[in-house]
C-alpha atoms as a PDB file:
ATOM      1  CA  UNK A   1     153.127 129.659 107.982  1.00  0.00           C
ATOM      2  CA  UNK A   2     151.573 127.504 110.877  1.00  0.00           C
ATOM      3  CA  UNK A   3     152.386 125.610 113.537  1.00  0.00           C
ATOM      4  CA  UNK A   4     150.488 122.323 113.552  1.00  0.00           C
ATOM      5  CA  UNK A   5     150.401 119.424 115.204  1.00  0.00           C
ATOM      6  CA  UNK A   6     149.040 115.746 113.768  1.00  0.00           C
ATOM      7  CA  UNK A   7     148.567 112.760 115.808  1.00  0.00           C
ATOM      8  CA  UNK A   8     146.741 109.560 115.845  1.00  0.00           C
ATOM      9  CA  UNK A   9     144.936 109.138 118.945  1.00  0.00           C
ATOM     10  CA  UNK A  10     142.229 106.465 120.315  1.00  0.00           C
ATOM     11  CA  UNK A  11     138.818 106.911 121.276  1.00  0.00           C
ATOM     12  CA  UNK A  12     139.533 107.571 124.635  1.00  0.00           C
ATOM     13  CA  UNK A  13     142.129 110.034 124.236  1.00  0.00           C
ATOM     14  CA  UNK A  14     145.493 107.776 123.992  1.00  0.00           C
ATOM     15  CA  UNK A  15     148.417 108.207 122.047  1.00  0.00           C
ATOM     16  CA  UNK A  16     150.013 104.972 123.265  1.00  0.00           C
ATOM     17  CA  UNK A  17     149.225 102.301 125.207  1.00  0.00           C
ATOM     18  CA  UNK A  18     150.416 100.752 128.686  1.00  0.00           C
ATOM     19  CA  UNK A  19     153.780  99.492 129.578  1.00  0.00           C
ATOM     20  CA  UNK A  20     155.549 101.257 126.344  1.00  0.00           C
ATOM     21  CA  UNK A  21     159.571 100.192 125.842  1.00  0.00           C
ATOM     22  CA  UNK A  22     162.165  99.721 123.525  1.00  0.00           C
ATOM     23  CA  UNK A  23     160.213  96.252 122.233  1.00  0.00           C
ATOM     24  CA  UNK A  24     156.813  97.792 122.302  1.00  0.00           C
ATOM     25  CA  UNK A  25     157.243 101.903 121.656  1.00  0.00           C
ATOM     26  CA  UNK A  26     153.806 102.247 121.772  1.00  0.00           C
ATOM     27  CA  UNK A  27     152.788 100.260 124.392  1.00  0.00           C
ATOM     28  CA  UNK A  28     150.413  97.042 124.695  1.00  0.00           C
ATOM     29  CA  UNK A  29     147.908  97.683 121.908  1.00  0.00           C
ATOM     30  CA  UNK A  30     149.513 101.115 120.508  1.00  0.00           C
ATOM     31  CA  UNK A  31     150.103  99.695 117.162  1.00  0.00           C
ATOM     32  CA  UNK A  32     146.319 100.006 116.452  1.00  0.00           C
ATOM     33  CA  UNK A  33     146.453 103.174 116.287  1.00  0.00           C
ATOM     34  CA  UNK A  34     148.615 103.650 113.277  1.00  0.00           C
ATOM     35  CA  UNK A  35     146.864 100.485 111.443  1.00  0.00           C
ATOM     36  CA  UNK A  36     144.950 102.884 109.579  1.00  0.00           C
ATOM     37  CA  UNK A  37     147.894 104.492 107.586  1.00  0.00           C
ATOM     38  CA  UNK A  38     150.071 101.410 107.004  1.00  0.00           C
ATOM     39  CA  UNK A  39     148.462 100.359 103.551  1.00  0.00           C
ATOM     40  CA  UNK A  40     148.242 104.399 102.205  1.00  0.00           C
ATOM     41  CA  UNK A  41     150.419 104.845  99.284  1.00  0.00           C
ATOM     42  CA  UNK A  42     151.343 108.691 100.795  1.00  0.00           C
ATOM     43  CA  UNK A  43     152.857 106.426 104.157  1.00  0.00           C
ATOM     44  CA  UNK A  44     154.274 103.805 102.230  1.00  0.00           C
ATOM     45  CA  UNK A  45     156.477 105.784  99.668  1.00  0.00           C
ATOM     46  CA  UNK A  46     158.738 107.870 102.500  1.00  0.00           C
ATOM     47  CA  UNK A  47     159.704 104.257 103.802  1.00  0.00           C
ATOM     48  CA  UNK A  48     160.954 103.003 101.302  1.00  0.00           C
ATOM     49  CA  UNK A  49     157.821 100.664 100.291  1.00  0.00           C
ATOM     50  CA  UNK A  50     156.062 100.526  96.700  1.00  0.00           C
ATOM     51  CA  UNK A  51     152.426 100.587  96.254  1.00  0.00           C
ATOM     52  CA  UNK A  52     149.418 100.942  98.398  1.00  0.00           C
ATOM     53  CA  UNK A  53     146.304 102.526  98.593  1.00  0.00           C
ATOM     54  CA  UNK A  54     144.786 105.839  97.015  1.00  0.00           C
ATOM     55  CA  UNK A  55     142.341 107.005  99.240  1.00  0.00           C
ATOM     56  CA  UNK A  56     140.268 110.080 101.020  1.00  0.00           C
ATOM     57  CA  UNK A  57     142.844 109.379 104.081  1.00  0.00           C
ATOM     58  CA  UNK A  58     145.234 108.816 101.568  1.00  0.00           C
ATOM     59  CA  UNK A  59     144.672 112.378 100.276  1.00  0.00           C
ATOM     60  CA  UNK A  60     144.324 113.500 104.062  1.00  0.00           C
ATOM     61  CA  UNK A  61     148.268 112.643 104.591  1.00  0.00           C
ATOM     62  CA  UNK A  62     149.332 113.371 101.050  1.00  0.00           C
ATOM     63  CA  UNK A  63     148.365 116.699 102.370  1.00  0.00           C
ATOM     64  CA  UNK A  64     150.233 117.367 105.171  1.00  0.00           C
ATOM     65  CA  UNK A  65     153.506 115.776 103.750  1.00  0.00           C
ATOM     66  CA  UNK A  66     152.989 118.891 101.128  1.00  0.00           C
ATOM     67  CA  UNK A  67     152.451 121.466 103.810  1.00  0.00           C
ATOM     68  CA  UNK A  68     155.244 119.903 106.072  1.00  0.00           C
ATOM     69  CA  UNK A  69     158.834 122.570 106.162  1.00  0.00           C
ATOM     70  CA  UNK A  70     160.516 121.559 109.074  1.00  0.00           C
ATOM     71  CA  UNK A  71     159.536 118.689 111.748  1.00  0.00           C
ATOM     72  CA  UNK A  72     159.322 119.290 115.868  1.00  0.00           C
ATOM     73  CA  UNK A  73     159.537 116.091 118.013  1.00  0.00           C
ATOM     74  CA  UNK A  74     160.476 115.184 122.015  1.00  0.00           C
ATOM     75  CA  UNK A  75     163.100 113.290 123.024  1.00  0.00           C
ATOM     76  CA  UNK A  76     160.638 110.406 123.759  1.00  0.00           C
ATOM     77  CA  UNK A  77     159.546 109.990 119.756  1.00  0.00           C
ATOM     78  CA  UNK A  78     162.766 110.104 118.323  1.00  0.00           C
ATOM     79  CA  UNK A  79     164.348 107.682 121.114  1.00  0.00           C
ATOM     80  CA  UNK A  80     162.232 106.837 123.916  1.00  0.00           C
ATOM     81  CA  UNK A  81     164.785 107.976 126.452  1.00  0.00           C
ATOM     82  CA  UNK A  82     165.845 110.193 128.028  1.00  0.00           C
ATOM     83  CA  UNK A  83     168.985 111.772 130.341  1.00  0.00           C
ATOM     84  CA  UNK A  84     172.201 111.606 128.686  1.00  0.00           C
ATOM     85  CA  UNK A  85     172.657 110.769 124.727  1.00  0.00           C
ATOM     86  CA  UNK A  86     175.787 107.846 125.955  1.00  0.00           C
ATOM     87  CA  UNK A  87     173.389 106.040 128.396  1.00  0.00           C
ATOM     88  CA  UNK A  88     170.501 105.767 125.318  1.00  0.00           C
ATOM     89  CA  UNK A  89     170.287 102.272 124.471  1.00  0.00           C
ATOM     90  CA  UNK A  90     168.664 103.535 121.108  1.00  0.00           C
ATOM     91  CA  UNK A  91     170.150 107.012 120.876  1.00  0.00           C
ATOM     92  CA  UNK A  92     170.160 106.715 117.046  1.00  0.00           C
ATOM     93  CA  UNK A  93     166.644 106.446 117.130  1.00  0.00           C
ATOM     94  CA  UNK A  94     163.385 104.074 116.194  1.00  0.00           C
ATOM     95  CA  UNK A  95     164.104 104.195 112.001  1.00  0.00           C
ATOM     96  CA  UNK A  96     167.321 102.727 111.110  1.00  0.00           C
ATOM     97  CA  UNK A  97     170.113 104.497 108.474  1.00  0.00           C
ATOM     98  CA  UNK A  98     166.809 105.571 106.393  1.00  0.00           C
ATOM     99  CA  UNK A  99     164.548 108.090 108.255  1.00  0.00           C
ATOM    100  CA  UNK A 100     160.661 108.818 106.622  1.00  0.00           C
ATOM    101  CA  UNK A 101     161.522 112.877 107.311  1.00  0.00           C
ATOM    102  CA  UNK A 102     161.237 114.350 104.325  1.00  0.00           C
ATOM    103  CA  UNK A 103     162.181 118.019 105.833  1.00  0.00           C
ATOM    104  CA  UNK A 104     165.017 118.970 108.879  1.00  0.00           C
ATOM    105  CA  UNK A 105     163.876 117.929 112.695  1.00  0.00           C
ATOM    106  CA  UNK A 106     164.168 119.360 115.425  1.00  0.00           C
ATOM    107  CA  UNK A 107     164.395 117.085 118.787  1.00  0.00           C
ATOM    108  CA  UNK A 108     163.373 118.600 122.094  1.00  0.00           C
ATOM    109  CA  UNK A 109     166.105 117.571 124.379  1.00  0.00           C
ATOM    110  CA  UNK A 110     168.129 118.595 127.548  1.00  0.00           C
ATOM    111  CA  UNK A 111     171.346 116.584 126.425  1.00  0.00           C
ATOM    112  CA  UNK A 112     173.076 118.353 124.021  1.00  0.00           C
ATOM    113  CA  UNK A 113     174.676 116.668 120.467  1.00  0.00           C
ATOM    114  CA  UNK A 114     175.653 117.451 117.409  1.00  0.00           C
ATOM    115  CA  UNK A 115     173.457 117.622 114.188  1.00  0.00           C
ATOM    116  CA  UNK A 116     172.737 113.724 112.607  1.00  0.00           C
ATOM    117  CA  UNK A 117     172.373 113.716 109.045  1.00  0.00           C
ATOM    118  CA  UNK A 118     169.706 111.774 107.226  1.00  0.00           C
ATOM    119  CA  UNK A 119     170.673 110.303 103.656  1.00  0.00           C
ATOM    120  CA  UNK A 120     168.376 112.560 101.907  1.00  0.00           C
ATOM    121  CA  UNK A 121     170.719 116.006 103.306  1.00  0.00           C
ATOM    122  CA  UNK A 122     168.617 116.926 105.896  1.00  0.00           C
ATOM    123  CA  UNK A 123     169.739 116.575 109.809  1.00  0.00           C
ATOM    124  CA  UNK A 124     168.038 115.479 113.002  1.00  0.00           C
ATOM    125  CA  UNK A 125     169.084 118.998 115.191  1.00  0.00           C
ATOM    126  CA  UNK A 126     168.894 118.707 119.545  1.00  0.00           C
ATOM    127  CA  UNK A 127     167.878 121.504 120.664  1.00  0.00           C
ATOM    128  CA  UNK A 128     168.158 122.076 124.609  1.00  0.00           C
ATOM    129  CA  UNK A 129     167.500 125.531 125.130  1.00  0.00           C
ATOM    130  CA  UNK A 130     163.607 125.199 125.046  1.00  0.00           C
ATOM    131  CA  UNK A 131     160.347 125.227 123.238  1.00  0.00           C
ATOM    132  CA  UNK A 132     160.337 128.829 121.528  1.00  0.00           C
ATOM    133  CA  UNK A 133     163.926 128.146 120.700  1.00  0.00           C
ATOM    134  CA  UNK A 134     163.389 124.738 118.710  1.00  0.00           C
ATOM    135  CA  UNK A 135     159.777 126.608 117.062  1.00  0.00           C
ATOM    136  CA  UNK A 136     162.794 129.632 115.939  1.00  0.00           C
ATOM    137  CA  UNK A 137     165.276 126.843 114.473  1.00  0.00           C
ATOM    138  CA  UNK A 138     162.378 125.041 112.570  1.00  0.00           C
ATOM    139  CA  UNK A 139     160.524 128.070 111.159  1.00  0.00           C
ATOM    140  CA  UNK A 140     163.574 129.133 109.141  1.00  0.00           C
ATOM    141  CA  UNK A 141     164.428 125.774 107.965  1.00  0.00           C
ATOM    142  CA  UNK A 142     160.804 125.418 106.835  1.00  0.00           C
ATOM    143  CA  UNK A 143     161.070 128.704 104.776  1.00  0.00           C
ATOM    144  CA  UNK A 144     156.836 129.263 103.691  1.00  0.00           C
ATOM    145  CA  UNK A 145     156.072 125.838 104.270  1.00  0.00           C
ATOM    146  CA  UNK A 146     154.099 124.566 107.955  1.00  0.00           C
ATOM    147  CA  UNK A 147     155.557 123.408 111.417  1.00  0.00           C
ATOM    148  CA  UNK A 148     154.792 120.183 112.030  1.00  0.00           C
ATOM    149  CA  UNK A 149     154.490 119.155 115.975  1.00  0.00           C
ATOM    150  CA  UNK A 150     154.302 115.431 115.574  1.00  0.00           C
ATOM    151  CA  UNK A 151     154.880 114.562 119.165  1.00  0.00           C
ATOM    152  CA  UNK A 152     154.280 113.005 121.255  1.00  0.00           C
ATOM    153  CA  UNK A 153     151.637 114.454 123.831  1.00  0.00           C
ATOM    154  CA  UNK A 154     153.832 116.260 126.027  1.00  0.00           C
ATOM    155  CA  UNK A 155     155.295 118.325 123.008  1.00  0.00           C
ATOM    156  CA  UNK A 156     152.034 118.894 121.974  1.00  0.00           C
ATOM    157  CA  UNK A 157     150.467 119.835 125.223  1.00  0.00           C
ATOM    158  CA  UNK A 158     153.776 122.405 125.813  1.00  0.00           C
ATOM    159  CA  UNK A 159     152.824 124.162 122.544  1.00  0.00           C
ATOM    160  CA  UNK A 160     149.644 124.385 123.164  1.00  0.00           C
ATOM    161  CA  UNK A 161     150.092 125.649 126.613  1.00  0.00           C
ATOM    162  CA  UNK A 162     152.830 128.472 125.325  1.00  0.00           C
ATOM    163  CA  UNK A 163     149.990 129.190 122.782  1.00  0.00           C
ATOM    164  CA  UNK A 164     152.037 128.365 120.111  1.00  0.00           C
ATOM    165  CA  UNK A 165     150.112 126.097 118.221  1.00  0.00           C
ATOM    166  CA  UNK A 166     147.866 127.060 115.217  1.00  0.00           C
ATOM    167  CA  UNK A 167     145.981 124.341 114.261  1.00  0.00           C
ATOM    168  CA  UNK A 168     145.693 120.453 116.389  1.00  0.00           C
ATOM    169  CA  UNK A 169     144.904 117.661 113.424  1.00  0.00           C
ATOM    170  CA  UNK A 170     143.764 114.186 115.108  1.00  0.00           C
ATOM    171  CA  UNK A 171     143.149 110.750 113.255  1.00  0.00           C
ATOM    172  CA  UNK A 172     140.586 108.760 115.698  1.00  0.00           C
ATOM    173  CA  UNK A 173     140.568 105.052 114.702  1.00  0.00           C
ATOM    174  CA  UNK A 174     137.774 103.194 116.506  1.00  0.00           C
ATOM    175  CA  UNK A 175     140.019 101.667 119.114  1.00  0.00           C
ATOM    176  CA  UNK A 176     139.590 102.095 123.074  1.00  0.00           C
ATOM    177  CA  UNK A 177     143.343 101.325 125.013  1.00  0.00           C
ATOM    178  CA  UNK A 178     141.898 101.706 128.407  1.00  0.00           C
ATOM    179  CA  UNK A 179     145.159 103.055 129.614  1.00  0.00           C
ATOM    180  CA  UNK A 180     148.029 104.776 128.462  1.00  0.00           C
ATOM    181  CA  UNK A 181     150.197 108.053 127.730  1.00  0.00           C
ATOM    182  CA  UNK A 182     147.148 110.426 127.365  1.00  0.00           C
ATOM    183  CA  UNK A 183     147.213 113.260 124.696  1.00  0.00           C
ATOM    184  CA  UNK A 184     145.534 115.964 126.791  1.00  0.00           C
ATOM    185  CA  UNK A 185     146.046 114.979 130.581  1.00  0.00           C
ATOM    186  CA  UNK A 186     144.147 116.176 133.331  1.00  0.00           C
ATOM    187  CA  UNK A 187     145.880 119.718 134.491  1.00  0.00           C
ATOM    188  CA  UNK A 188     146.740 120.453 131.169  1.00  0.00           C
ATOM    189  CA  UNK A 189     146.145 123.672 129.009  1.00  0.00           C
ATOM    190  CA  UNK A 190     143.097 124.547 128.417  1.00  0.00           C
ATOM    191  CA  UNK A 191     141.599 126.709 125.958  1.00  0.00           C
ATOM    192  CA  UNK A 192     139.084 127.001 122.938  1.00  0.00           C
ATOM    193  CA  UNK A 193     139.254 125.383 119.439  1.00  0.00           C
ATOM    194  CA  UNK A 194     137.374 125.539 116.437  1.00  0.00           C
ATOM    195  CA  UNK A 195     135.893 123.058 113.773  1.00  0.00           C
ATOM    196  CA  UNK A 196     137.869 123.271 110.383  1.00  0.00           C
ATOM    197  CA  UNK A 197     137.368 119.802 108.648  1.00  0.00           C
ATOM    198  CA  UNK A 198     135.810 116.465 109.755  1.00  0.00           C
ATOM    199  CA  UNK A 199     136.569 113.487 107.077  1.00  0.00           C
ATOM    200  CA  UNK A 200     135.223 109.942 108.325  1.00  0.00           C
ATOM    201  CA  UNK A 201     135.913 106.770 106.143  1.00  0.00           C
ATOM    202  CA  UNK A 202     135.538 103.267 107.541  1.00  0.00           C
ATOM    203  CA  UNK A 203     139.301 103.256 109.288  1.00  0.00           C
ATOM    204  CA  UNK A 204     139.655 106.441 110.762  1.00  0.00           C
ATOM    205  CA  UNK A 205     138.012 109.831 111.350  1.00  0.00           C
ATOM    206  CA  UNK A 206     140.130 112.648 110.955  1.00  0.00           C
ATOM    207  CA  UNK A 207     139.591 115.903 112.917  1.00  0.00           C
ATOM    208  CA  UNK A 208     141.288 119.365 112.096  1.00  0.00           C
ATOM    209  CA  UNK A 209     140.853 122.009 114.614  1.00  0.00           C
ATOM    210  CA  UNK A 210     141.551 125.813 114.436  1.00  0.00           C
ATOM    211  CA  UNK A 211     143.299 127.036 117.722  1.00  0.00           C
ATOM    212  CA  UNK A 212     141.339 130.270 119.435  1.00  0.00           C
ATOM    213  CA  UNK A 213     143.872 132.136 120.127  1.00  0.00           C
END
């Protein structure tokens, strides 16, 4: 079982662009980032949609939906909030009554709130007392299955820091946002990595990495 985190990030190391809010989650040009998955049959299906594409990057998140036990997220990716869960404008988060989580998740927060169940039986869980403490919760939800980190970059950079995190997957679309909520900021952790798996198609290249632990 591994803890792993999957992101789509730009060229110049952005998870989201400028001037994010409740309109524009992603900031001014963030939505390019994702363009690559919206037409993949494996992306399509756990929203609800019919159809779509059967590719290599298809296969690439086919893949991790199969490996995927348990979910971790921040505060800022299920809500883009933060303080307490009353004063949220959009404390019920960014996907409606029908959530794409296919397994439990766990949401990094310091407000605490009670369990919110998802129509398929699973439950968004808050967990305030820390990293190591939501990675505890999510490991025996996820039974043999993988830990899925899927953000955003602070979550990411906290695991990584803790040295937590097994293995960092990235999905680089040829797309420069200038500006933004960086993945790896400067002062951040720093460490070593290795070269697992490099798959290029004409959308996106995607990058697994081993942590050196």
């Amino acid at each position: 079982m591994s803890l792993i985190s999957d992101i789509s990030v730009s060229v110049d190391g952005f998870v989201a662009g400028p001037d994010a809010d409740l309109d524009d989650p992603l900031g001014q040009g963030g939505e390019r980032l994702h363009e690559w998955i919206f037409g993949l049959a494996s992306w399509r299906d756990p929203h609800g949609l019919e159809g779509g594409e059967t590719t290599p990057d298809d296969d690439i998140v086919r893949e991790g939906r199969s490996r995927t036990g348990a979910v971790i997220m921040g505060r800022r990716m299920y809500s883009g909030g933060s303080g307490p869960w009353e004063q949220d404008p959009n404390a019920e988060g960014w996907w409606g009554e029908k959530p794409p989580f296919e397994t439990p998740v766990f949401v990094l927060t310091h407000h605490a709130r009670e369990p919110k169940p998802m129509p398929n039986g699973h439950h968004f869980h808050f967990v305030t007392d820390g990293i190591e403490a939501a990675l505890e919760q999510a490991r025996a939800a996820a039974g043999d299955k993988d830990v899925l980190v899927a953000g955003g970059g602070e979550a990411i950079q906290q695991y990584l820091a803790a040295g937590l995190l097994d293995e960092v997957q990235l999905h680089v679309p040829p797309v420069l946002l200038g500006d933004g909520v960086r993945l790896f900021a400067a002062g951040g952790p720093a460490g070593a990595l290795e070269i697992d798996r490099v798959v290029a198609s004409p959308a996106v290249t995607h990058l697994r990495y081993r942590v050196v632990k």
